[in-house]
Protein backbone atom coordinates (compact mmCIF):
# COMPACT_ATOMS: atom_id res chain seq x y z
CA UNK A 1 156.48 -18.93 65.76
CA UNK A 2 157.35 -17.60 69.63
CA UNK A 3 157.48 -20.22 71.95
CA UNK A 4 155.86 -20.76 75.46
CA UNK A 5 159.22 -18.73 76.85
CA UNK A 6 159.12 -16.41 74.08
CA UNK A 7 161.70 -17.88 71.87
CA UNK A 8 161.46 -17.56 67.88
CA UNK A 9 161.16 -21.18 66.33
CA UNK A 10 160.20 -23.63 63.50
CA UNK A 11 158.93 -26.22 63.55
CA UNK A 12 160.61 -29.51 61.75
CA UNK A 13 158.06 -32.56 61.73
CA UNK A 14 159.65 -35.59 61.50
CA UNK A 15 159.48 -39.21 62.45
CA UNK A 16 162.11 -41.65 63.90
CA UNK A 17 163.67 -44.23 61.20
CA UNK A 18 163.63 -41.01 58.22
CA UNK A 19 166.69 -40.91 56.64
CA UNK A 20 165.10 -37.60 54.75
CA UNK A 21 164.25 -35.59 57.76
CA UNK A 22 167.71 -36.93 59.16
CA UNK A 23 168.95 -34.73 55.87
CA UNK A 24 166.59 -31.66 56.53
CA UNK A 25 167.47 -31.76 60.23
CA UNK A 26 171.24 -31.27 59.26
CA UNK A 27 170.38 -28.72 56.40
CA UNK A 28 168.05 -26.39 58.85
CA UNK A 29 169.59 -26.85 62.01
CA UNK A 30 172.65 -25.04 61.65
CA UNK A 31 171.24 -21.79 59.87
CA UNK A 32 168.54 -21.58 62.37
CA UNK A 33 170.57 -22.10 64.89
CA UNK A 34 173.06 -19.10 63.39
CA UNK A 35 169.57 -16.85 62.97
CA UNK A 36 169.12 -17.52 67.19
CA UNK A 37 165.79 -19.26 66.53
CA UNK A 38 165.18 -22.42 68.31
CA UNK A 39 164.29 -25.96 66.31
CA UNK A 40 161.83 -27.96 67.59
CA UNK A 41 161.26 -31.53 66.23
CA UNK A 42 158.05 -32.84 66.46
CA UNK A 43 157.55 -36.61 65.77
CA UNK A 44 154.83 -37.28 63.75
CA UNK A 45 154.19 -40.53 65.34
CA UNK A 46 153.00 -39.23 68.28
CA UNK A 47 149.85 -37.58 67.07
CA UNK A 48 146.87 -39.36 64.59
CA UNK A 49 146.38 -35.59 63.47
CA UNK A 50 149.79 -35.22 62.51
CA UNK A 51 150.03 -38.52 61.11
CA UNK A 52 147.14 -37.42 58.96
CA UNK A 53 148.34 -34.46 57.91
CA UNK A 54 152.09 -34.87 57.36
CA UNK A 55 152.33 -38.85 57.21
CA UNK A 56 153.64 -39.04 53.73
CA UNK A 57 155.07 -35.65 53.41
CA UNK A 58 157.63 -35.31 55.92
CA UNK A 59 160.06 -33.74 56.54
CA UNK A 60 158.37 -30.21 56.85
CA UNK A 61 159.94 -27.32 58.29
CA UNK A 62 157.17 -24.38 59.39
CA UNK A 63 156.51 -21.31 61.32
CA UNK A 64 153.70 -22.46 63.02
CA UNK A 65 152.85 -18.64 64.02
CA UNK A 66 151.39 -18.41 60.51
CA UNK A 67 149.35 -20.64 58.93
CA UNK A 68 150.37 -22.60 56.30
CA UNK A 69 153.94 -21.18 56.00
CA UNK A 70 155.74 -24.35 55.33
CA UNK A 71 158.23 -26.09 53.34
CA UNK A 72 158.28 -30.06 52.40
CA UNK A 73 161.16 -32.00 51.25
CA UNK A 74 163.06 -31.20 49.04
CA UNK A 75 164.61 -27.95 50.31
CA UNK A 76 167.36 -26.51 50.67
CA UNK A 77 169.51 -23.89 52.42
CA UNK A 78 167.49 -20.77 50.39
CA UNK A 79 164.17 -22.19 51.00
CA UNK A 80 165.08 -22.43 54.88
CA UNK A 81 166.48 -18.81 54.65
CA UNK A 82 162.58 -18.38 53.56
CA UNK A 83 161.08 -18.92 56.59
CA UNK A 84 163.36 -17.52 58.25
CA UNK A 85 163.28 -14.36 57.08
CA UNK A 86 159.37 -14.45 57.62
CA UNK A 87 160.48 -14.69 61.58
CA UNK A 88 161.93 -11.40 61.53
């Protein structure tokens, strides 16, 4: 996904209290960060959709610019790479 100011990102939905998306946060954040994309956290919490959607699969990492490209928990550092290729 582009952002508003034209960044690349993904997405990592989360919630506060989530010792798993505490783990995917430290897996993706560093090899996005390496790829210059930008991580945005969205708390779940803070939307009934969400909640509805994601409530008992969080964490999930996605590119948002295509639908239904998404990971859930567990990944790890190749499924990450994934996405991130898909942002090139």
């Amino acid at each position: 996904m582009t952002s508003e100011r034209g960044e690349r990102e993904l997405v990592l939905y989360h919630t506060a209290g989530c010792h798993l998306c505490e783990l995917a946060e430290a897996i993706a954040l560093p090899l996005v960060a390496a790829a210059g994309v930008r991580l945005r956290l969205v708390d779940i919490a803070d939307s009934d959709a969400l909640m509805e959607r994601y409530g008992t699969r969080i964490p999930v990492l996605a590119n948002t610019a295509v639908l239904g490209e998404e990971i859930g928990w567990p990944f790890d550092e190749a499924a990450v790479r994934g996405l991130l290729a898909a942002l090139s």
